[in-house]
N, C-alpha and C. Protein backbone atom coordinates (compact mmCIF):
# COMPACT_ATOMS: atom_id res chain seq x y z
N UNK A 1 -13.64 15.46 21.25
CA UNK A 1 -14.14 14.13 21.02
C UNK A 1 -14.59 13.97 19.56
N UNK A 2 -15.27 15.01 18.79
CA UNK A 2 -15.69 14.52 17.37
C UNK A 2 -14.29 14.92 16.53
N UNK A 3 -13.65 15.92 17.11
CA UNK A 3 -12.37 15.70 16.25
C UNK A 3 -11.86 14.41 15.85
N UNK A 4 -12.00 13.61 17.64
CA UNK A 4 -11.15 11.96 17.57
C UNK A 4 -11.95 11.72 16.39
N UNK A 5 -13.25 11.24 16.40
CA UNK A 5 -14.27 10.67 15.56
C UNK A 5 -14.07 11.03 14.23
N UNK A 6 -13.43 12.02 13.95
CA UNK A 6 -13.39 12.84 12.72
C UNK A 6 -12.28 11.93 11.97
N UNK A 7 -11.21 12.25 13.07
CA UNK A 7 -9.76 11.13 12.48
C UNK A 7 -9.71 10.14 12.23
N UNK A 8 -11.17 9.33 13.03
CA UNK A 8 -11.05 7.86 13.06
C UNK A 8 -11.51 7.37 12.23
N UNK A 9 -12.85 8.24 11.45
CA UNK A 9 -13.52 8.03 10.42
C UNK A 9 -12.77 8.58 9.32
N UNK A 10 -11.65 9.34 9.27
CA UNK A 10 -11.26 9.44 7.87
C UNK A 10 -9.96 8.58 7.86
N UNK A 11 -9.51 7.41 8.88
CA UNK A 11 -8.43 6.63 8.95
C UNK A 11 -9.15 5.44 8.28
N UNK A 12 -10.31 5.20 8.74
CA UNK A 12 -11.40 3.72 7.89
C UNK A 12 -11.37 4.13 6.69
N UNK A 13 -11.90 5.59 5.98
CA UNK A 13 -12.13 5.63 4.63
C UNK A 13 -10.60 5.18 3.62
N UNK A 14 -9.51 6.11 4.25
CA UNK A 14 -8.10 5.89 3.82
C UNK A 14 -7.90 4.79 3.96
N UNK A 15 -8.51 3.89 5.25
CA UNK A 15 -7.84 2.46 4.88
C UNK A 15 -9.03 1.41 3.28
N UNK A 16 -10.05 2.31 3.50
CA UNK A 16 -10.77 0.76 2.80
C UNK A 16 -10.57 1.41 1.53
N UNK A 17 -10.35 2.80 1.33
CA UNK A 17 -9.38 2.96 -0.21
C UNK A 17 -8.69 2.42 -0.54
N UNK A 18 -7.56 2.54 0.03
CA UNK A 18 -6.12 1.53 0.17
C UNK A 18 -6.65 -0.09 -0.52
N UNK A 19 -7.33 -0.21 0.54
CA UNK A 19 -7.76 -1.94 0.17
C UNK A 19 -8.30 -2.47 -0.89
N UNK A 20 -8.91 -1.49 -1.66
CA UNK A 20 -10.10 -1.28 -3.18
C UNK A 20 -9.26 -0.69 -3.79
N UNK A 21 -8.36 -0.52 -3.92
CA UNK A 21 -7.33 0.05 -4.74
C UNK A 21 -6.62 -1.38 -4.79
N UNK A 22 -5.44 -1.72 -4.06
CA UNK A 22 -5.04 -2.99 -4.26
C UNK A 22 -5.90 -4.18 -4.42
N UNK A 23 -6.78 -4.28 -4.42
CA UNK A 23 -7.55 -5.47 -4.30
C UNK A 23 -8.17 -5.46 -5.54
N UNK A 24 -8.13 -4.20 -6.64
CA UNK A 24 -9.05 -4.60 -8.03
C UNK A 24 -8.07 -4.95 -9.21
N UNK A 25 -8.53 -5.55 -9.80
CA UNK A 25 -8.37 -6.28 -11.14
C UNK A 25 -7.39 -5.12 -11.63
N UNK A 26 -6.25 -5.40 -12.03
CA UNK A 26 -5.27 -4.89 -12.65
C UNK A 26 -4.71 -5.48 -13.81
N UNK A 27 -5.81 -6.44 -14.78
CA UNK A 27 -5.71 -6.85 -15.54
C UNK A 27 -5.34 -5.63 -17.14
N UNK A 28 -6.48 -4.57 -16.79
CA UNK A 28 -6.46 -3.36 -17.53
C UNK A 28 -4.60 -2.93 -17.64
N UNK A 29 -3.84 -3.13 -16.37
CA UNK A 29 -2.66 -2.32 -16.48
C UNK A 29 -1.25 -3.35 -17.32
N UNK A 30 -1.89 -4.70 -17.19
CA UNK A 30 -0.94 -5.46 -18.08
C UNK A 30 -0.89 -5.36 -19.50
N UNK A 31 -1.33 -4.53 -19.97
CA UNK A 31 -1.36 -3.87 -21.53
C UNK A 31 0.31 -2.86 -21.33
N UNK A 32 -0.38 -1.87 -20.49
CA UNK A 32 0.76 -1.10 -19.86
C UNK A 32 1.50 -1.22 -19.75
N UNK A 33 1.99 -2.34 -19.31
CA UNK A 33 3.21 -2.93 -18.57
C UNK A 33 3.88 -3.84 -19.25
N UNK A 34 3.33 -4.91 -19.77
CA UNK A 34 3.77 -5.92 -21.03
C UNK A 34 3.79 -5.41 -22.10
N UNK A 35 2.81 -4.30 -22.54
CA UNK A 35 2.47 -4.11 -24.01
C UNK A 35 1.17 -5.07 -24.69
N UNK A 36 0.71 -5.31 -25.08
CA UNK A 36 -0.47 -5.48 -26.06
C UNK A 36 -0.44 -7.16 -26.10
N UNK A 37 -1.00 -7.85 -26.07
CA UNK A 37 -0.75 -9.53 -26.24
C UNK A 37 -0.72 -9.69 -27.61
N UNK A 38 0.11 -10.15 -28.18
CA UNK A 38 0.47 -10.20 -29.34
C UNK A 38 0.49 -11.71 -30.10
N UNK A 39 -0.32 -11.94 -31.15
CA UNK A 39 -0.67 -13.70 -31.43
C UNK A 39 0.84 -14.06 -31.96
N UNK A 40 1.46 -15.37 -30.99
CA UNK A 40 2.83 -15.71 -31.46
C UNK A 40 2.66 -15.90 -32.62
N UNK A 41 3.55 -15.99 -33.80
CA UNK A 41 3.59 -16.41 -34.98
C UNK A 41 4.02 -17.96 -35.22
N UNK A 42 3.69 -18.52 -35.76
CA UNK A 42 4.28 -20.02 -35.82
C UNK A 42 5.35 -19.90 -36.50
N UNK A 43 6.00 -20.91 -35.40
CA UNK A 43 7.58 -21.08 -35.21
C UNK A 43 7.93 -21.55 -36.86
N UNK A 44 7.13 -22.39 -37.10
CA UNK A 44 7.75 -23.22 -38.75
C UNK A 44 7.52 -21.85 -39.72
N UNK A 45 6.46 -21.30 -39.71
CA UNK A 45 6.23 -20.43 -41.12
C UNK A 45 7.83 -19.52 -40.99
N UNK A 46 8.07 -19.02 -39.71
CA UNK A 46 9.04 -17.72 -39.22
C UNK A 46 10.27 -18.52 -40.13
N UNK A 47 10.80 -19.76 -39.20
CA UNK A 47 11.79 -20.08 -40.27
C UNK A 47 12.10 -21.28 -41.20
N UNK A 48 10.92 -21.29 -42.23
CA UNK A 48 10.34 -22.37 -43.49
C UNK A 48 11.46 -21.79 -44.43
N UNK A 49 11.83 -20.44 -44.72
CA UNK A 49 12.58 -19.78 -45.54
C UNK A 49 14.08 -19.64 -45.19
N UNK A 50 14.25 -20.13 -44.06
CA UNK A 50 15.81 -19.62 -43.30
C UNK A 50 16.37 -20.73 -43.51
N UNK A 51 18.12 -20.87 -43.97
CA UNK A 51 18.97 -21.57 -43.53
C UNK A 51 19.49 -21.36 -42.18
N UNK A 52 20.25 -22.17 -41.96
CA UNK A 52 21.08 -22.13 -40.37
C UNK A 52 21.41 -21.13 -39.82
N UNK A 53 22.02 -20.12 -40.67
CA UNK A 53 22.30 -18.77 -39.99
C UNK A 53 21.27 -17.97 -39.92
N UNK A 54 20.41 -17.86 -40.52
CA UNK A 54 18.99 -17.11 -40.72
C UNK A 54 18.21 -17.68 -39.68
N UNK A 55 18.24 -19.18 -38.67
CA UNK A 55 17.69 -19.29 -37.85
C UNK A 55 18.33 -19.04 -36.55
N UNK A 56 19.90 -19.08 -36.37
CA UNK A 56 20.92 -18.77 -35.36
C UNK A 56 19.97 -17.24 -35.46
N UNK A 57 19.93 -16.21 -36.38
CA UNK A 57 19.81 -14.96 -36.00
C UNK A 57 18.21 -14.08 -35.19
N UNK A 58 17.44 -15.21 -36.31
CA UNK A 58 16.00 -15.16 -35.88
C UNK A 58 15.96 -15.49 -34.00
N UNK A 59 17.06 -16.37 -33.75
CA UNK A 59 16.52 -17.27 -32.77
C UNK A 59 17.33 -15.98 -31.72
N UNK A 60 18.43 -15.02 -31.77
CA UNK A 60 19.09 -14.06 -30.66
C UNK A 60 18.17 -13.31 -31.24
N UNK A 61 17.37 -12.48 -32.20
CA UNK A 61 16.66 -11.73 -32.38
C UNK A 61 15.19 -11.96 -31.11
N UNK A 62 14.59 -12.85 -30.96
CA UNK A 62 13.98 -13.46 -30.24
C UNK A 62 14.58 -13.50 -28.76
N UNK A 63 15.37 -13.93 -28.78
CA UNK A 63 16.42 -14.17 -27.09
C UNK A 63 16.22 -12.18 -26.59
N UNK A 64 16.67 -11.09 -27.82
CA UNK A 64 16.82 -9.96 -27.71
C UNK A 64 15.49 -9.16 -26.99
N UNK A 65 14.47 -9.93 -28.05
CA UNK A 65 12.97 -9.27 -27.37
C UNK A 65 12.68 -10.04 -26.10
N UNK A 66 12.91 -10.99 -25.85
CA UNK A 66 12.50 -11.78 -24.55
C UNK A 66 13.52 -10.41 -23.81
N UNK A 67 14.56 -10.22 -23.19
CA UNK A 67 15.63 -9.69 -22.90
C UNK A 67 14.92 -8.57 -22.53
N UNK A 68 14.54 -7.50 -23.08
CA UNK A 68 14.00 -6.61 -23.16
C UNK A 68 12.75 -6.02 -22.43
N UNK A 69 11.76 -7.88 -22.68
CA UNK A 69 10.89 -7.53 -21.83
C UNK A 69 10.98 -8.53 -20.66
N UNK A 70 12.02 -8.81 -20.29
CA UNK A 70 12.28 -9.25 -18.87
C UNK A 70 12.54 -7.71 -17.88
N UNK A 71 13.51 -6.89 -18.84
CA UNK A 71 14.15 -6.27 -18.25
C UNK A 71 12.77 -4.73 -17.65
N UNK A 72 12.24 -4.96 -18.91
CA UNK A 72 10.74 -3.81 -18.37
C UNK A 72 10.03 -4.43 -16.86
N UNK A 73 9.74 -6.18 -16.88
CA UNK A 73 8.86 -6.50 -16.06
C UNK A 73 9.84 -6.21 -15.02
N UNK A 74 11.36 -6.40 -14.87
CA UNK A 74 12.04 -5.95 -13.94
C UNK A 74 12.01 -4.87 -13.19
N UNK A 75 12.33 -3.61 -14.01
CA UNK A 75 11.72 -2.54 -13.91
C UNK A 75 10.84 -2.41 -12.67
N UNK A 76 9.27 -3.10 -13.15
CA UNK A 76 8.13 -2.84 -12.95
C UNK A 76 7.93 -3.21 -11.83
N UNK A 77 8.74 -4.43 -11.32
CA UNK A 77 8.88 -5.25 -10.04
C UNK A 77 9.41 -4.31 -9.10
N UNK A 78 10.80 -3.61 -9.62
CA UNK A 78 11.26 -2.99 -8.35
C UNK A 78 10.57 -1.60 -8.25
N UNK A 79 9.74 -1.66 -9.01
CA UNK A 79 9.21 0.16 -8.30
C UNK A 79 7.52 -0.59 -7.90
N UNK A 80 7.38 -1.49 -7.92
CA UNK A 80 5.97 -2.10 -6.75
C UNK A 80 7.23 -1.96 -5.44
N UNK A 81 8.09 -2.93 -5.52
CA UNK A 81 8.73 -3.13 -4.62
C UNK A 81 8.80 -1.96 -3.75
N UNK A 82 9.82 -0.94 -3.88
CA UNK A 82 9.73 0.03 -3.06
C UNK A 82 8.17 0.93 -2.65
N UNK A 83 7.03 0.76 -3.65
CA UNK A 83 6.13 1.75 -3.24
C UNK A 83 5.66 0.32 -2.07
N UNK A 84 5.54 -1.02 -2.01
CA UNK A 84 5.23 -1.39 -1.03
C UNK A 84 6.22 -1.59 0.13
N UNK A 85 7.47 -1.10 0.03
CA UNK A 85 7.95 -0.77 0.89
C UNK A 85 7.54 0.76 1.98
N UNK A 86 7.75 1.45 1.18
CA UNK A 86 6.80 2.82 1.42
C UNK A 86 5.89 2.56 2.27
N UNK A 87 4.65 1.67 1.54
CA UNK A 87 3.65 1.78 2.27
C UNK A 87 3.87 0.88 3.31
N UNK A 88 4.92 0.32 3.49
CA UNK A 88 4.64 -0.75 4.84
C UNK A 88 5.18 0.30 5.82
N UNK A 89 5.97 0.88 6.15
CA UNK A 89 6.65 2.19 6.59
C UNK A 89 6.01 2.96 6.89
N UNK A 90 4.93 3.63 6.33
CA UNK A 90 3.85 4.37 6.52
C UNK A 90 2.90 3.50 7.93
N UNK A 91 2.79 2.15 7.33
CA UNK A 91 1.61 1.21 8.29
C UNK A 91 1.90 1.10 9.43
N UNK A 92 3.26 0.87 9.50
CA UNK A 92 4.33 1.33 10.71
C UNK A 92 3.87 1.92 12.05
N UNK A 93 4.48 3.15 10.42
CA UNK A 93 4.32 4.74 11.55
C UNK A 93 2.41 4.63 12.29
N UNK A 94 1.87 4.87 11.38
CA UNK A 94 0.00 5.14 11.55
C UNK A 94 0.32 3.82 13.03
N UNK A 95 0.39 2.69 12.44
CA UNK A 95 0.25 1.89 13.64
C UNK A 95 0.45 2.45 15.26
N UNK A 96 1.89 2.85 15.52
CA UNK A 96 2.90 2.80 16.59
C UNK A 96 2.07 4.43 17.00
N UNK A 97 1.06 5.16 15.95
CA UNK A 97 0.57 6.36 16.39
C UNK A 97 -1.00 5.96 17.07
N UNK A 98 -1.24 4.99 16.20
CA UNK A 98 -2.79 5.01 16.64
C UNK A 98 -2.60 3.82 18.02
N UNK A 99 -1.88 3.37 18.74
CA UNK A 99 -1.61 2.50 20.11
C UNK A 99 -0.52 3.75 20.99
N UNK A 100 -0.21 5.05 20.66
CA UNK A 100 0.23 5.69 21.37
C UNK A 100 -1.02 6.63 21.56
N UNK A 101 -2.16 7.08 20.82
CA UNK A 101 -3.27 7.70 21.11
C UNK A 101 -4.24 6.14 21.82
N UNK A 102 -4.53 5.20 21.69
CA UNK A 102 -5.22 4.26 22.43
C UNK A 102 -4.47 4.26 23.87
N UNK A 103 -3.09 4.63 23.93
CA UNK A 103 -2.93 4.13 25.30
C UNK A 103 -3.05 5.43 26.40
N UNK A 104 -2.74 6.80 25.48
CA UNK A 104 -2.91 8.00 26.14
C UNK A 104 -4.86 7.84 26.60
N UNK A 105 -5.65 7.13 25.30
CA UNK A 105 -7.21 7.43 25.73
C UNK A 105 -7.35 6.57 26.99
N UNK A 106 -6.67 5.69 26.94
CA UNK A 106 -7.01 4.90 28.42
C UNK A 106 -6.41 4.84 29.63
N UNK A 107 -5.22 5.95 29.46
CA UNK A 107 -4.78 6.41 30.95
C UNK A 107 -6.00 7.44 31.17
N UNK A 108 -6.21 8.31 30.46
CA UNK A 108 -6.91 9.57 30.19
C UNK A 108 -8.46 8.78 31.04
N UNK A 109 -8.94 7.80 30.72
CA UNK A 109 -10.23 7.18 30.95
C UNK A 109 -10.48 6.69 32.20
N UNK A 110 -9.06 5.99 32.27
CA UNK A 110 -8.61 5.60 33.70
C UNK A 110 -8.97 6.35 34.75
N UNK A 111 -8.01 7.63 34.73
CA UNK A 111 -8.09 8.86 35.75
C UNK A 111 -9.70 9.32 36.03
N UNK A 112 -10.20 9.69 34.95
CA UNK A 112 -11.66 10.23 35.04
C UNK A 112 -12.64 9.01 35.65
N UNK A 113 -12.36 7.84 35.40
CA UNK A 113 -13.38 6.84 36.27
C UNK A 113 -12.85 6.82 37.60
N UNK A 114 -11.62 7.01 38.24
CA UNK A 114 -11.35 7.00 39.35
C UNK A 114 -11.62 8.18 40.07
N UNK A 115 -11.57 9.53 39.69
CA UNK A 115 -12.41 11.06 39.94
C UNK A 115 -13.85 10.95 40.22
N UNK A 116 -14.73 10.22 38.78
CA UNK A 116 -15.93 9.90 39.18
C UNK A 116 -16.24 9.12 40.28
N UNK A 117 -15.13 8.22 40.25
CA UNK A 117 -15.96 6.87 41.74
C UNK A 117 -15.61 7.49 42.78
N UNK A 118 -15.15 8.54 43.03
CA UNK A 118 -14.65 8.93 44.52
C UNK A 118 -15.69 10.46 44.46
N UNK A 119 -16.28 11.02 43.31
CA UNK A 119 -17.05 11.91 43.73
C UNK A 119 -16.22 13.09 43.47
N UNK A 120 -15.42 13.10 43.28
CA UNK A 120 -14.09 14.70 42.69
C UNK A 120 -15.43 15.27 41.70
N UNK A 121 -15.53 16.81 41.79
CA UNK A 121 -16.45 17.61 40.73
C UNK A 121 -15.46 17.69 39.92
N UNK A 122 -16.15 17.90 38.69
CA UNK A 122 -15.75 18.21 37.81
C UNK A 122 -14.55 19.36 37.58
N UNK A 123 -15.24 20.58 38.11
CA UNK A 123 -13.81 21.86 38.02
C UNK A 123 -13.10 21.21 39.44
N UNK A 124 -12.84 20.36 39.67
CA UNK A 124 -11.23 19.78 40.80
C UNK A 124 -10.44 19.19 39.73
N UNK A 125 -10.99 19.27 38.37
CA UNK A 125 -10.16 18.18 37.47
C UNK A 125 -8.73 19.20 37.32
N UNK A 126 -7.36 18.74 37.48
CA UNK A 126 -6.18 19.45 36.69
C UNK A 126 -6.43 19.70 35.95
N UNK A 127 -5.61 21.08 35.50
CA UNK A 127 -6.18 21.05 33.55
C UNK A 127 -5.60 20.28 32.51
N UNK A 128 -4.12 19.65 33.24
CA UNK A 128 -3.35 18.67 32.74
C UNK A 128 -4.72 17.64 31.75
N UNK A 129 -5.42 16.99 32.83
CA UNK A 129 -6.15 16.01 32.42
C UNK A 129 -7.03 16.94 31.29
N UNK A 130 -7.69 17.90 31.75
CA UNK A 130 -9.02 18.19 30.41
C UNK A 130 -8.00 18.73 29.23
N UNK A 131 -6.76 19.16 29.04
CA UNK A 131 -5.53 19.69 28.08
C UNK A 131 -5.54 17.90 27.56
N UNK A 132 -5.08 16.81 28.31
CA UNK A 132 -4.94 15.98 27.40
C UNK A 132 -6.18 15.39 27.21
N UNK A 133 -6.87 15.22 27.68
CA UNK A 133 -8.57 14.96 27.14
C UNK A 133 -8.48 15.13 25.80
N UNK A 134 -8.65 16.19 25.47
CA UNK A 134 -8.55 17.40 24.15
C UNK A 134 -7.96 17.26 23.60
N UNK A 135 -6.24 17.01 23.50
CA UNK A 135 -5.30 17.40 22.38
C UNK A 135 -4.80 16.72 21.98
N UNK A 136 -5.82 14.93 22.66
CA UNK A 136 -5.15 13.95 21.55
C UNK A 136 -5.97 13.78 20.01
């Protein structure tokens, strides 16, 4: 029984980690990820000095860095993507485990209130029942 208690209390801590982990300000990691916020330069000073081709080039030079950092935030998208794929997979599994131990505790609970209401002692129990008592 404090084993269960043991699991159940370190399934709350793992979950409200989980949750304080995703849930804080990840403002700090858009440095990381974008790079540094950088003050645009005004558009007129950039090309006050350029003829037509000097602004055709400025202007794919520009198209190039946009490009670039589309392709990082891209990046960045598909590997959230799969780790929250991951973790939904994981939530899954834990789920479909922790309603296969809830339903074993309440056959398990079942049996023993029906032993008790009829008066069965204790050593009449199978060991089936005190084996799964125990080894969920």
């Amino acid at each position: 029984m404090n084993r269960r208690r043991d699991m159940l209390s370190n399934f709350r801590s793992k979950t409200n980690q989980m949750a304080s982990t995703l849930s804080m300000s990840n403002f700090a990691n858009r440095d990381s990820l974008l790079g540094p916020k950088i003050k645009p330069v005004d558009a007129v000073s950039r090309t006050s000095d350029l003829v037509n081709q000097g602004i055709v080039g400025l202007q794919r030079q520009v198209m190039r860095e946009q490009d670039e950092g589309l392709e990082k935030l891209e990046e960045t998208v598909t590997s959230t993507k799969h780790i929250a794929l991951a973790a939904n997979e994981e939530l899954d599994l834990q789920t479909r485990l922790i309603d296969t131990l809830d339903y074993q505790v309440e056959a398990t609970s079942s049996r023993l209130q029906v032993h008790f209401h009829y008066g069965i002692p204790q050593d009449a129990f199978p060991v089936t029942y005190v084996t799964l008592m125990f080894s969920i």
